[in-house]
C-alpha atoms as a PDB file:
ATOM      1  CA  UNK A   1      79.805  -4.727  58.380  1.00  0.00           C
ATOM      2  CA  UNK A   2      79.247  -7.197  55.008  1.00  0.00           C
ATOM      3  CA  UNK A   3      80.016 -10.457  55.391  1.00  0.00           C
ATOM      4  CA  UNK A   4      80.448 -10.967  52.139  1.00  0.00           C
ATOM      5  CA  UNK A   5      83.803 -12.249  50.628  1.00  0.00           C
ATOM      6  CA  UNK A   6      86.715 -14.209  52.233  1.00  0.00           C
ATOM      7  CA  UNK A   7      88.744 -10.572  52.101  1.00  0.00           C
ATOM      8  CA  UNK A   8      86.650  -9.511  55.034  1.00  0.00           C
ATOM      9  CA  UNK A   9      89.096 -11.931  57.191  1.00  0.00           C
ATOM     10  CA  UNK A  10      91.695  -9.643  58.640  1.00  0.00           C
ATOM     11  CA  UNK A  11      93.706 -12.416  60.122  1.00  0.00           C
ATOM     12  CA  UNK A  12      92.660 -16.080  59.249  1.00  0.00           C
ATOM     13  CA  UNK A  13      94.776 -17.769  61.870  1.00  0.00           C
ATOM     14  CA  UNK A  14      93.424 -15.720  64.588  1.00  0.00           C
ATOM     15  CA  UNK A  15      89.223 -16.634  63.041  1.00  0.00           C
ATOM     16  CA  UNK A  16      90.389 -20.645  62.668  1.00  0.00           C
ATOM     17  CA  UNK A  17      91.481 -20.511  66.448  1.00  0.00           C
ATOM     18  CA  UNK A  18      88.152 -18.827  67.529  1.00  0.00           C
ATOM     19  CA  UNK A  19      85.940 -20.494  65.331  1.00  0.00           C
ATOM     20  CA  UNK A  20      87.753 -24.112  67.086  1.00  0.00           C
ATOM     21  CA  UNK A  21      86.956 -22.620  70.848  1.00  0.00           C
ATOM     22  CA  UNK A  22      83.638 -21.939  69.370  1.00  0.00           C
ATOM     23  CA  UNK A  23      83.088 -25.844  68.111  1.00  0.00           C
ATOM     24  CA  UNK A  24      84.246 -26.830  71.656  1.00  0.00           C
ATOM     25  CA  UNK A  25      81.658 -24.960  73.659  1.00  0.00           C
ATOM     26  CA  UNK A  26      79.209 -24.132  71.205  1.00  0.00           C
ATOM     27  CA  UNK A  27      76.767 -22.941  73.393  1.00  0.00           C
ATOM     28  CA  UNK A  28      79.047 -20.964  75.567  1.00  0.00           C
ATOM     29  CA  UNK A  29      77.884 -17.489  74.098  1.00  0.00           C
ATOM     30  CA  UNK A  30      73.721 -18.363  73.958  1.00  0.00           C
ATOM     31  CA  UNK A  31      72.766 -15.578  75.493  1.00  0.00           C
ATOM     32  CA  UNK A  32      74.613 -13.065  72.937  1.00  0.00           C
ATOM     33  CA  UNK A  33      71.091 -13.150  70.679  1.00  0.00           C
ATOM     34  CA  UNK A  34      69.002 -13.146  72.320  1.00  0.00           C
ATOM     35  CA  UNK A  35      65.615 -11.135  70.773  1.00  0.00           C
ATOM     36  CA  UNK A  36      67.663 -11.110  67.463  1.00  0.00           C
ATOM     37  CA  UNK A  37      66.662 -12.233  64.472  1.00  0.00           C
ATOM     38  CA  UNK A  38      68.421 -13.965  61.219  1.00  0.00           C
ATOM     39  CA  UNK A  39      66.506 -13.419  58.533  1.00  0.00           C
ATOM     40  CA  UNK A  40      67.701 -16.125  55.790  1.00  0.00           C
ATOM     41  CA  UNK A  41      66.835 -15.463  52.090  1.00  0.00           C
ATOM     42  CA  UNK A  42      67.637 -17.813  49.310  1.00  0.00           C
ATOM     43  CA  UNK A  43      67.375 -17.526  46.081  1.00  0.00           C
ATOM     44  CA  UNK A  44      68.912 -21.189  45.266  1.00  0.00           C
ATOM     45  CA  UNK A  45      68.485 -24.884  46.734  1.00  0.00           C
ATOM     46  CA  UNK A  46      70.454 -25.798  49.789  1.00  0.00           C
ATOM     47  CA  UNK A  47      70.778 -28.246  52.229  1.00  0.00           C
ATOM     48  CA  UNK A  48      74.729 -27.876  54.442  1.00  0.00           C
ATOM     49  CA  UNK A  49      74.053 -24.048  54.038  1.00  0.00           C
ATOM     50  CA  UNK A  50      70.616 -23.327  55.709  1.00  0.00           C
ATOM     51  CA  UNK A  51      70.601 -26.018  58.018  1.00  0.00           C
ATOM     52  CA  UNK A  52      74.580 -24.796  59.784  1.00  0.00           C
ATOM     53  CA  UNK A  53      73.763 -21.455  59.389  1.00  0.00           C
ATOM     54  CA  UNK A  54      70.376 -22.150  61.041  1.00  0.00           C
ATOM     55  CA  UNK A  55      72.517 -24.207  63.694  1.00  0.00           C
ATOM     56  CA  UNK A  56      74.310 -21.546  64.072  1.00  0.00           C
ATOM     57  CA  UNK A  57      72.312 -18.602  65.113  1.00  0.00           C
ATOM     58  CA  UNK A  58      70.000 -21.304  67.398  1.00  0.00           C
ATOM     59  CA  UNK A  59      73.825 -21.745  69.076  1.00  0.00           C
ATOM     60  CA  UNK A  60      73.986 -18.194  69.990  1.00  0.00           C
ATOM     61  CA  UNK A  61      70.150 -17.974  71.015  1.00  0.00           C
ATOM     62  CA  UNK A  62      68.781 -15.970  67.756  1.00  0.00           C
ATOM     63  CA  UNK A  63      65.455 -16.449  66.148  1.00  0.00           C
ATOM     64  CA  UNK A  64      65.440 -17.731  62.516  1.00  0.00           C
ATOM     65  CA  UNK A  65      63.320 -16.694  59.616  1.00  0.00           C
ATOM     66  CA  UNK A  66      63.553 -18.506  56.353  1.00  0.00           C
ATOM     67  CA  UNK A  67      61.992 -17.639  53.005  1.00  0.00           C
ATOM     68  CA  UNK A  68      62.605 -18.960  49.562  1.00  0.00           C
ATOM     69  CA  UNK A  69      62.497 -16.688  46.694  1.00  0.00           C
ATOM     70  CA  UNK A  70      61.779 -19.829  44.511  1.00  0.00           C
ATOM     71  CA  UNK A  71      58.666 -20.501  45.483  1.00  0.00           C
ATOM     72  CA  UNK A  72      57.753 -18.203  48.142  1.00  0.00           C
ATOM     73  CA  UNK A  73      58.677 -14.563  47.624  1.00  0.00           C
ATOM     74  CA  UNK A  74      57.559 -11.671  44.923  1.00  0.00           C
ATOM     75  CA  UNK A  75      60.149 -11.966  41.897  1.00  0.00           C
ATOM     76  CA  UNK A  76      62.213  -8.780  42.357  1.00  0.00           C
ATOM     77  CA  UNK A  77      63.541  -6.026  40.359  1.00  0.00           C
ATOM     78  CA  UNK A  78      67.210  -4.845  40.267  1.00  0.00           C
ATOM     79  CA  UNK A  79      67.473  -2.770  37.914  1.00  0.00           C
ATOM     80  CA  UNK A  80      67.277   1.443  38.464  1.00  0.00           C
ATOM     81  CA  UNK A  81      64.910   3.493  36.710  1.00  0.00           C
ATOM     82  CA  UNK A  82      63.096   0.394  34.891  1.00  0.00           C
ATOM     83  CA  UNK A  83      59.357   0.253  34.366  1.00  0.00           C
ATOM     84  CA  UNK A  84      58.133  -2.583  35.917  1.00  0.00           C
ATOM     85  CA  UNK A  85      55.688  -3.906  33.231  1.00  0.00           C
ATOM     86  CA  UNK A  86      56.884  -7.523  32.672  1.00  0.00           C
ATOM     87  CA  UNK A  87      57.376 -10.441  35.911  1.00  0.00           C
ATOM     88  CA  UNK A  88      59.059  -8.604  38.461  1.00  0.00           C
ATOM     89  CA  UNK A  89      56.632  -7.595  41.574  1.00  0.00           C
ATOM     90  CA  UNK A  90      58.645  -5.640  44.024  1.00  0.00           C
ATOM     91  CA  UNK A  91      61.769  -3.379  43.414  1.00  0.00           C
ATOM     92  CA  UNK A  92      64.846  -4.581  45.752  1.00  0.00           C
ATOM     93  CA  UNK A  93      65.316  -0.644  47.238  1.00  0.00           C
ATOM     94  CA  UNK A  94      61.450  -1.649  48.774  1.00  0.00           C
ATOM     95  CA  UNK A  95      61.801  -5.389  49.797  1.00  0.00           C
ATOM     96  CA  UNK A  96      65.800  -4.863  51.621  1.00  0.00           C
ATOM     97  CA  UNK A  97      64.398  -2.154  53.458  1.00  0.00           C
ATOM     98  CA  UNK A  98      61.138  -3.869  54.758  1.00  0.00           C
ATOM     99  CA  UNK A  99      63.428  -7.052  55.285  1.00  0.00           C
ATOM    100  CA  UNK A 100      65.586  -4.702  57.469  1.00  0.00           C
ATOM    101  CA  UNK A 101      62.671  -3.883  59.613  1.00  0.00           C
ATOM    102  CA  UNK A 102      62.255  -7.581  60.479  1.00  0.00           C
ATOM    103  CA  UNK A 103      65.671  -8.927  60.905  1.00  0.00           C
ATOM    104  CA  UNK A 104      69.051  -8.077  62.771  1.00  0.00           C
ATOM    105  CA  UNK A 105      71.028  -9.570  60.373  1.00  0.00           C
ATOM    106  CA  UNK A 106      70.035 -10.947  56.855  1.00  0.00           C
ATOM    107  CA  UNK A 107      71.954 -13.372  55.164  1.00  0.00           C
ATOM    108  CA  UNK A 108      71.818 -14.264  51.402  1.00  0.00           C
ATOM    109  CA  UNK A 109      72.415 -17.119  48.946  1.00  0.00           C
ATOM    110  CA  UNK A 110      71.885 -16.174  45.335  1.00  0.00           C
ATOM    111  CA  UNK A 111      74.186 -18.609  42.474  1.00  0.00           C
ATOM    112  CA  UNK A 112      75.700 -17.531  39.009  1.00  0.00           C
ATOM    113  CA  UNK A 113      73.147 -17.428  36.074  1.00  0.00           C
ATOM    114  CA  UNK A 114      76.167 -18.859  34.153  1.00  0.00           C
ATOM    115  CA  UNK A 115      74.699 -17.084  31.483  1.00  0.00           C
ATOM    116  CA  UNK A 116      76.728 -13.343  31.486  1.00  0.00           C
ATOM    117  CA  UNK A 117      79.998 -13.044  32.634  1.00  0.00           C
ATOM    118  CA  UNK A 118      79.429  -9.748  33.234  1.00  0.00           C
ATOM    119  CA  UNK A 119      76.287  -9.487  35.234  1.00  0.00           C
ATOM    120  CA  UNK A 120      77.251 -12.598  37.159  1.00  0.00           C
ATOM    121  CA  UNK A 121      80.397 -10.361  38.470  1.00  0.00           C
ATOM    122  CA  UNK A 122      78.336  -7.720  39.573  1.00  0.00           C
ATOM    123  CA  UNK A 123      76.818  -9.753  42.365  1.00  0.00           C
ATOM    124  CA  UNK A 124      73.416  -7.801  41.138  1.00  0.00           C
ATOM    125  CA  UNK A 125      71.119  -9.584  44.323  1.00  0.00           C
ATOM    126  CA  UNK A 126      74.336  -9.499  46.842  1.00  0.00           C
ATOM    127  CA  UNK A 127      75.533  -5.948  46.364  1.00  0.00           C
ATOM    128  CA  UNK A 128      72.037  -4.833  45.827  1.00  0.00           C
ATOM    129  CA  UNK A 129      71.167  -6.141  49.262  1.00  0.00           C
ATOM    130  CA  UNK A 130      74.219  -4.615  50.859  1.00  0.00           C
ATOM    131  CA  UNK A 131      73.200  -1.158  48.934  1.00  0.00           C
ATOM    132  CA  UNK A 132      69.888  -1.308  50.002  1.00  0.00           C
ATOM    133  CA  UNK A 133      69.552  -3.098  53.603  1.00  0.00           C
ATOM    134  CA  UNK A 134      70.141  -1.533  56.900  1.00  0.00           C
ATOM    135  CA  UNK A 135      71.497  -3.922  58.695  1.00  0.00           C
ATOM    136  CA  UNK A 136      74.492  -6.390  58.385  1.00  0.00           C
ATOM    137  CA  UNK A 137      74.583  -8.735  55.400  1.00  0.00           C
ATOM    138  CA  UNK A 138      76.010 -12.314  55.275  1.00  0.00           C
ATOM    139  CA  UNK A 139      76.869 -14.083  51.912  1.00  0.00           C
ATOM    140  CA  UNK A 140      76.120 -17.652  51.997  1.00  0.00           C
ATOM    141  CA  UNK A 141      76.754 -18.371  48.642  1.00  0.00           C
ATOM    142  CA  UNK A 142      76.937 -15.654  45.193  1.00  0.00           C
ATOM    143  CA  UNK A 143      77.664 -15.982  41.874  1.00  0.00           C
ATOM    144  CA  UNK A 144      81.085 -15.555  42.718  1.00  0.00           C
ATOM    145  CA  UNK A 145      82.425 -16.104  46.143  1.00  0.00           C
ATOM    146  CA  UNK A 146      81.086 -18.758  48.883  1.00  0.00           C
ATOM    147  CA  UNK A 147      83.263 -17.520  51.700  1.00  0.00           C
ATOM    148  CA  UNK A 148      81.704 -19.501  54.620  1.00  0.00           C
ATOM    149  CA  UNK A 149      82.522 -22.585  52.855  1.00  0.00           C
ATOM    150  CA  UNK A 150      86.035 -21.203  52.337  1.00  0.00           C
ATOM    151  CA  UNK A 151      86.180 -20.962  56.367  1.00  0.00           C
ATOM    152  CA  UNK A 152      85.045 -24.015  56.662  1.00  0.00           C
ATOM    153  CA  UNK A 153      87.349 -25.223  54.517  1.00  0.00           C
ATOM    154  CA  UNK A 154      90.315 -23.639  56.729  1.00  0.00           C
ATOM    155  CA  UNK A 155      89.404 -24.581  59.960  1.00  0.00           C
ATOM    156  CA  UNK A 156      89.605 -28.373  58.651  1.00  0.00           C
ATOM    157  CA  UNK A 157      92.451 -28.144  57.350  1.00  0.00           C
ATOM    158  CA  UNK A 158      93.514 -26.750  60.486  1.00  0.00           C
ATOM    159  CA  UNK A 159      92.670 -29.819  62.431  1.00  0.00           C
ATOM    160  CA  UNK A 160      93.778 -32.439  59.815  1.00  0.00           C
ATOM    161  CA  UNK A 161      97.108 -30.804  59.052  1.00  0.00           C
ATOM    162  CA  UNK A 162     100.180 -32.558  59.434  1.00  0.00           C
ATOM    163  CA  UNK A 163     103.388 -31.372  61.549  1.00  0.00           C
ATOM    164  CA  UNK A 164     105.146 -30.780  58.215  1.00  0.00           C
ATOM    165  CA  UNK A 165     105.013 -27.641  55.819  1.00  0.00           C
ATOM    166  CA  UNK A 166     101.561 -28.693  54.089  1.00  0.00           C
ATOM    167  CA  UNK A 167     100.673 -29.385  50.554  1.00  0.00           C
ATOM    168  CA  UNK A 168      97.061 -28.564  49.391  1.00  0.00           C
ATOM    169  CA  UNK A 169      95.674 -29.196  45.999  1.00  0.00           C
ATOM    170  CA  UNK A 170      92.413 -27.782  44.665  1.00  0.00           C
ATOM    171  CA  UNK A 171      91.714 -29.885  41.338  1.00  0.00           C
ATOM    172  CA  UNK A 172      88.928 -30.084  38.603  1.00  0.00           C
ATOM    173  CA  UNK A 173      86.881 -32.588  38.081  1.00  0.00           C
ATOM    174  CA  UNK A 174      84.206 -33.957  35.549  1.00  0.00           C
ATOM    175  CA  UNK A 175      80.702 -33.410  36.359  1.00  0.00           C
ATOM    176  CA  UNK A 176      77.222 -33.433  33.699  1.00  0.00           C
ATOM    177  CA  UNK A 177      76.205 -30.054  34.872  1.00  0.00           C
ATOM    178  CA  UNK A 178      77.686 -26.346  34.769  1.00  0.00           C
ATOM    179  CA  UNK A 179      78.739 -25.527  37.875  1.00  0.00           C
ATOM    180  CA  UNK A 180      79.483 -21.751  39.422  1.00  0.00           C
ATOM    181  CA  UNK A 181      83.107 -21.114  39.982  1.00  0.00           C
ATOM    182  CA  UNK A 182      82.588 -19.742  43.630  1.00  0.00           C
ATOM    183  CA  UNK A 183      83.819 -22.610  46.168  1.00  0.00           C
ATOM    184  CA  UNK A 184      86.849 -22.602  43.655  1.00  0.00           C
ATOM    185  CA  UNK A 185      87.597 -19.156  43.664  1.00  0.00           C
ATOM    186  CA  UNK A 186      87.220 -18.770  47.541  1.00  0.00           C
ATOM    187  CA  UNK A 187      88.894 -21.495  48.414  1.00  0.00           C
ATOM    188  CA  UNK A 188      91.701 -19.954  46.464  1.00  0.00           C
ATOM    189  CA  UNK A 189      91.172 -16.834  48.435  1.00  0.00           C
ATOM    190  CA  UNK A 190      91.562 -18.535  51.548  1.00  0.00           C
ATOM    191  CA  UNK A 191      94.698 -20.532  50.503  1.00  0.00           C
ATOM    192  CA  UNK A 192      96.317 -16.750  49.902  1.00  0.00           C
ATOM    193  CA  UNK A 193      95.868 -15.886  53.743  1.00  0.00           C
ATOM    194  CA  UNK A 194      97.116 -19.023  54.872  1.00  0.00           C
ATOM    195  CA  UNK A 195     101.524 -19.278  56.352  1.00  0.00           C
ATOM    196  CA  UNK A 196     103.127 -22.005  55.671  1.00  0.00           C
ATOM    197  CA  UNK A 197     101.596 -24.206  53.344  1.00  0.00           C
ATOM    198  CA  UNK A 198     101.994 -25.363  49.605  1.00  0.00           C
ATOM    199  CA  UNK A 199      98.470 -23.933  47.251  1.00  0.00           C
ATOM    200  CA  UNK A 200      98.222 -25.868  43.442  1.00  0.00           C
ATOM    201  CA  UNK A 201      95.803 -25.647  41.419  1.00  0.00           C
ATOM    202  CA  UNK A 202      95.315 -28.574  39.083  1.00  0.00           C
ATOM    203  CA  UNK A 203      92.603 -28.438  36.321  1.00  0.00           C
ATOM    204  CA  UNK A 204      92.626 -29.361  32.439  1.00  0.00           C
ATOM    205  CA  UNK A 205      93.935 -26.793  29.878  1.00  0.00           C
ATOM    206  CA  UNK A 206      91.072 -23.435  28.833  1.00  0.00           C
ATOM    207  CA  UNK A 207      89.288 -24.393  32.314  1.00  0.00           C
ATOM    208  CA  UNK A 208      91.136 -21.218  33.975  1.00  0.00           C
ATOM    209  CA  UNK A 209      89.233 -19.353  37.394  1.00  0.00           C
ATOM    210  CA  UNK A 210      89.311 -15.746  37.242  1.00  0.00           C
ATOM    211  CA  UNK A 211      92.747 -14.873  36.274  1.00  0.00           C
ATOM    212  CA  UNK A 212      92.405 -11.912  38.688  1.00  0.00           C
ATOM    213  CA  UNK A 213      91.588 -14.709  41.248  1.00  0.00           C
ATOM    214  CA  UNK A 214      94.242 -17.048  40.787  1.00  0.00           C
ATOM    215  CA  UNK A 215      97.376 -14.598  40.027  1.00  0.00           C
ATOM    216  CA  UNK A 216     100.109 -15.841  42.219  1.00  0.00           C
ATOM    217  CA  UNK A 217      98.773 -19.183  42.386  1.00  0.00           C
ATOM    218  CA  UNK A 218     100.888 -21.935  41.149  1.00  0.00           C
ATOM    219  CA  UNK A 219      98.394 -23.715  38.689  1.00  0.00           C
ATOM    220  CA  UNK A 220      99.477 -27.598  37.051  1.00  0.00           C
ATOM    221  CA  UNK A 221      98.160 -28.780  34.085  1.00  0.00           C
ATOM    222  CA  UNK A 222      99.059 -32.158  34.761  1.00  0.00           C
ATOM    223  CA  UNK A 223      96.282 -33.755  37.773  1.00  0.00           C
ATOM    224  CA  UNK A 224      99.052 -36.741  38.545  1.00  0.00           C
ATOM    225  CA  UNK A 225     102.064 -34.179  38.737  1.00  0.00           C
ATOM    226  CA  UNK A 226     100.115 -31.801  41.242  1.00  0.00           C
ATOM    227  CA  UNK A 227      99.063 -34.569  43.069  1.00  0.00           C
ATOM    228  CA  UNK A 228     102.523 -35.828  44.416  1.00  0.00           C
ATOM    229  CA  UNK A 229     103.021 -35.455  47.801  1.00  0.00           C
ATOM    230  CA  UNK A 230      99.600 -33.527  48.290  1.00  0.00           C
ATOM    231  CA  UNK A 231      98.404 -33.880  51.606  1.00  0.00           C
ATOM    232  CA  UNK A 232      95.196 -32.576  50.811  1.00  0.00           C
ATOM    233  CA  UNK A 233      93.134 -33.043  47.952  1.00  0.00           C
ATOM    234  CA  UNK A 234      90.243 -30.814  47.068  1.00  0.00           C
ATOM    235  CA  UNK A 235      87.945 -31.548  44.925  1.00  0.00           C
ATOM    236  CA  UNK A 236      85.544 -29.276  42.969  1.00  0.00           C
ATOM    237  CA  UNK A 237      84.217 -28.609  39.461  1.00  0.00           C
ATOM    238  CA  UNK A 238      83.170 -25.332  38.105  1.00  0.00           C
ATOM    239  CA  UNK A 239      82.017 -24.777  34.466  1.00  0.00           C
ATOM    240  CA  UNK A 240      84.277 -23.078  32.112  1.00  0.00           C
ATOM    241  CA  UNK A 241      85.002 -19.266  32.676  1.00  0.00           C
ATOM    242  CA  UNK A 242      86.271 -18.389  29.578  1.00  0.00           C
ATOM    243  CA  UNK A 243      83.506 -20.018  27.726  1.00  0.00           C
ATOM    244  CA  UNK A 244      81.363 -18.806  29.776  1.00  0.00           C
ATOM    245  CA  UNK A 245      79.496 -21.118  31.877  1.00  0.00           C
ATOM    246  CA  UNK A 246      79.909 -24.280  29.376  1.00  0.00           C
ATOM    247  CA  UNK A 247      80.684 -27.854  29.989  1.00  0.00           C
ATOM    248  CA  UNK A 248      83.951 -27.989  27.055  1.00  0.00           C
ATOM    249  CA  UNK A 249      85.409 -31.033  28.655  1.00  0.00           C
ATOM    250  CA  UNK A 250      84.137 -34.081  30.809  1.00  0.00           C
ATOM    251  CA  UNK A 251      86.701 -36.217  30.925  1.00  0.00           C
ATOM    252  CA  UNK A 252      86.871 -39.247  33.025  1.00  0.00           C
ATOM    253  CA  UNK A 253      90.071 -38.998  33.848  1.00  0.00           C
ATOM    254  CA  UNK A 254      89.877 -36.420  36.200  1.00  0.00           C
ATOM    255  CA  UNK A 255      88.002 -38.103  38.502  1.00  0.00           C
ATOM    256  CA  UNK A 256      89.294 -38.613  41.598  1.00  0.00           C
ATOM    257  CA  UNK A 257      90.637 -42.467  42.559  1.00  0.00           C
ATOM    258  CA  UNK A 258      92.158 -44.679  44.677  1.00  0.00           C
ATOM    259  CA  UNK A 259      95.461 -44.672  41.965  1.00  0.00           C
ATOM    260  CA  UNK A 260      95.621 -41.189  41.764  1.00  0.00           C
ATOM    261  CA  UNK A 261      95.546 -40.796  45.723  1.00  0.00           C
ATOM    262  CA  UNK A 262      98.476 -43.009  46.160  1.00  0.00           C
ATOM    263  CA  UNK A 263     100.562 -40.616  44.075  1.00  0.00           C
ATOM    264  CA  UNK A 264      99.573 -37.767  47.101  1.00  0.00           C
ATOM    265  CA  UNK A 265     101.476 -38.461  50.880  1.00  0.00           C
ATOM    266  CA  UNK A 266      98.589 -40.121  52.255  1.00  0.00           C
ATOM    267  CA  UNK A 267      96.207 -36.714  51.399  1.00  0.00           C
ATOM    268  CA  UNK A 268      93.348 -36.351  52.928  1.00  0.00           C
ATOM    269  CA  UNK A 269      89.841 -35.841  50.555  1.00  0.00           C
ATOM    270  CA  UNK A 270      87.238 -33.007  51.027  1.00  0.00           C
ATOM    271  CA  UNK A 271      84.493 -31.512  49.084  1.00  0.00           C
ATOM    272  CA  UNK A 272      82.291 -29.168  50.155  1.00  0.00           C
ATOM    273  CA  UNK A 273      79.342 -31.867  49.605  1.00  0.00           C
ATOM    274  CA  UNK A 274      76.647 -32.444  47.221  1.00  0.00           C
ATOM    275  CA  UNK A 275      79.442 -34.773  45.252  1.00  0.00           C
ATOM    276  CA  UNK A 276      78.356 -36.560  41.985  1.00  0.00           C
ATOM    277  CA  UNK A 277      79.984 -40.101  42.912  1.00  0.00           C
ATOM    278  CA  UNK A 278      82.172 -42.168  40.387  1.00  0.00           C
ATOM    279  CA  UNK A 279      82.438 -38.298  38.286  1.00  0.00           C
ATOM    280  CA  UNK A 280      83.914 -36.383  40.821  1.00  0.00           C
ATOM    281  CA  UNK A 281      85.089 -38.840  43.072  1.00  0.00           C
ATOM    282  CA  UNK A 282      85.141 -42.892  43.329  1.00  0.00           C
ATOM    283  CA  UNK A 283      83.228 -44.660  46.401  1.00  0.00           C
ATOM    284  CA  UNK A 284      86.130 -45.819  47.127  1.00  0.00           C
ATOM    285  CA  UNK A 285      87.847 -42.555  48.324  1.00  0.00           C
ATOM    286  CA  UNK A 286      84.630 -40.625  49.259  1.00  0.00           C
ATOM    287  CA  UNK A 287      83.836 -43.720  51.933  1.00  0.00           C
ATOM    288  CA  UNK A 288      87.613 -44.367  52.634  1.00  0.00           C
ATOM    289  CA  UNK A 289      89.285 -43.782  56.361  1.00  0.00           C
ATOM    290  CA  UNK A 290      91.316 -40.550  54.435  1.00  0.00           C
ATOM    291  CA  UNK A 291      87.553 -38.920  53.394  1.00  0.00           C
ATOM    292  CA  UNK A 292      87.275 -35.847  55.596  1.00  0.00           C
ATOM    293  CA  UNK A 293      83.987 -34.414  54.137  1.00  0.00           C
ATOM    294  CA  UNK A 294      81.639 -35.129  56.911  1.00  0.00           C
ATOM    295  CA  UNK A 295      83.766 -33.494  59.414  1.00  0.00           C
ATOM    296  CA  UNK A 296      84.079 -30.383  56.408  1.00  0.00           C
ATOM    297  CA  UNK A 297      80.440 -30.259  56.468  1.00  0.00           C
ATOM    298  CA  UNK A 298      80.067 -30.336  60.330  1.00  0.00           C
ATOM    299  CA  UNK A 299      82.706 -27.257  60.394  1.00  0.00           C
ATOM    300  CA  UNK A 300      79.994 -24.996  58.172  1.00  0.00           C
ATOM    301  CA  UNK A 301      78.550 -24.341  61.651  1.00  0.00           C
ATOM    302  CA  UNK A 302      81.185 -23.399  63.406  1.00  0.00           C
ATOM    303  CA  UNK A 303      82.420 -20.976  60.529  1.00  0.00           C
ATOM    304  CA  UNK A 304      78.696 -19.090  60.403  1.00  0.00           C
ATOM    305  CA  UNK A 305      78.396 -19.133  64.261  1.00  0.00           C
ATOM    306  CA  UNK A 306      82.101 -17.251  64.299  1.00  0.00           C
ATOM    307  CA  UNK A 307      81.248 -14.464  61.830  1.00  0.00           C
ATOM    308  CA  UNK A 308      77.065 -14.205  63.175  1.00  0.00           C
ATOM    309  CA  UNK A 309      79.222 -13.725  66.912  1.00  0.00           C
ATOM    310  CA  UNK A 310      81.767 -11.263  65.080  1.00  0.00           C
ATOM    311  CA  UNK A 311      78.542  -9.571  64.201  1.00  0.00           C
ATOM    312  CA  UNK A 312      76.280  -9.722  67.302  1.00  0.00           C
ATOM    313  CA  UNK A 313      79.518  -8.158  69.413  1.00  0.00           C
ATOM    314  CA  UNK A 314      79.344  -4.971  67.524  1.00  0.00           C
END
């Protein structure tokens, strides 16, 4: 079983519920892996990431091995049939199946080049991986999809939500580097399985998510308009997709404020952390009593402990 894309959730409702018994007892089930090990590969920074899904498999009584292809592993090959006479050291067919050998479960985190479209949508280190490795494979973060986040993400909601039919807003906004679209498109993902709420997604014209992403989404040009009545905000950048990976517009007044959140029903804020202050977000929203992205960030560990439990149980 691959872990690797919010689709994998059969029935989101029934995973928030679990994943909230989980974050009440979280060491109810600490005994379910034990003498198994989580091997942890990244091929990108992170901080909310390693450390829940670390949290996570402690939780459930699994070891934990971390390596970082940065600075620590052989640069690998993807490619088939290529002569390996430049940088690359080992061939991924050799260093998934070794990995396999050491680990029960591996999990990966491996970010858009932002570069080409193309090879950025074939997932080359995640599907290779999934091709190559034995055992089950977690996604923690690809070019295109961050689905534990997305869980995350839902399970807050869940707790925040008002008694009313909720409205949730995913908006754009301004920040100095180009950013991946994959929080964006699986929060979008996630908004799809859930009953009984209102999805928009706000963002500036030609700054578009994958149109194969988004279809059936309701998507509003105008920021203030979308934001009416919003009980949640969610705020996020991602570079442009059409032009791929480029910065084509940084303007200032897409930041989230205090004005703009008086136009929502009293929404609460997340982001799924680091945040740029004062360019994605003003201090005085980010620190305000309606700021929900600590508890976000605490719910990462819940959502890896529910799907490394999912997978320990088969």
């Amino acid at each position: 079983m691959n872990y690797n894309a919010v689709n994998n959730i059969d029935e989101l409702e029934t995973w928030v519920k679990k994943a909230l018994k989980i974050k009440k007892k979280p060491l109810k089930n600490k005994k379910l892996g034990k003498n198994k090990t989580l091997g942890l590969l990244f091929f990108n920074s992170s901080l909310r990431t390693r450390l829940s899904t670390q949290k996570a498999a402690l939780n459930l009584g699994m070891n934990v091995m971390v390596m970082n292809f940065t600075n620590e592993g052989w640069t690998l090959e993807f490619e088939e049939g290529t002569v390996m006479n430049s940088g690359a050291s080992e061939h991924i067919k050799e260093a998934a199946a070794v990995v396999s050998q050491y680990c029960d479960v591996i999990a990966i985190r491996a970010f858009a080049g932002l570069v080409d479209k193309e090879k950025d949508n074939a997932e080359i280190v995640l599907s290779s991986f999934i091709q190559y490795a034995t055992v089950p494979i977690i996604n923690m973060e690809s070019a295109t999809g961050h689905p534990l986040q997305a869980l995350a993400d839902a399970i807050t909601i869940e707790e925040f939500k008002p008694k009313h039919r909720a409205k949730v807003v995913l908006t754009w906004a301004p920040h100095p580097k180009a950013l991946p679209q994959a929080v964006a498109n699986s929060f979008v993902e996630m908004m799809k399985l859930q009953k009984n709420m209102d999805f928009v997604i706000t963002h500036p014209k030609g700054y578009e998510l994958n149109p194969e992403i988004t279809k059936d989404s309701k998507i509003e040009y105008d920021q203030d308009k979308a934001f009416e009545n919003a009980d949640f905000i969610y705020a996020k950048n991602w570079s442009n997709y059409n032009d791929y990976g480029q910065i084509t517009n940084s303007d200032p007044n897409w930041t989230v404020t205090a004005d703009k959140m008086k136009l929502t029903n009293d929404a609460k804020f997340m982001h799924c952390l680091p945040v740029r202050r004062n360019m994605i977000v003003s201090d005085e929203v980010i620190d305000g009593p309606n700021s929900i992205v600590i508890e976000q960030a605490n719910n990462r560990t819940f959502a890896a402990q529910l799907v490394l439990q999912k997978i320990l149980k088969k």
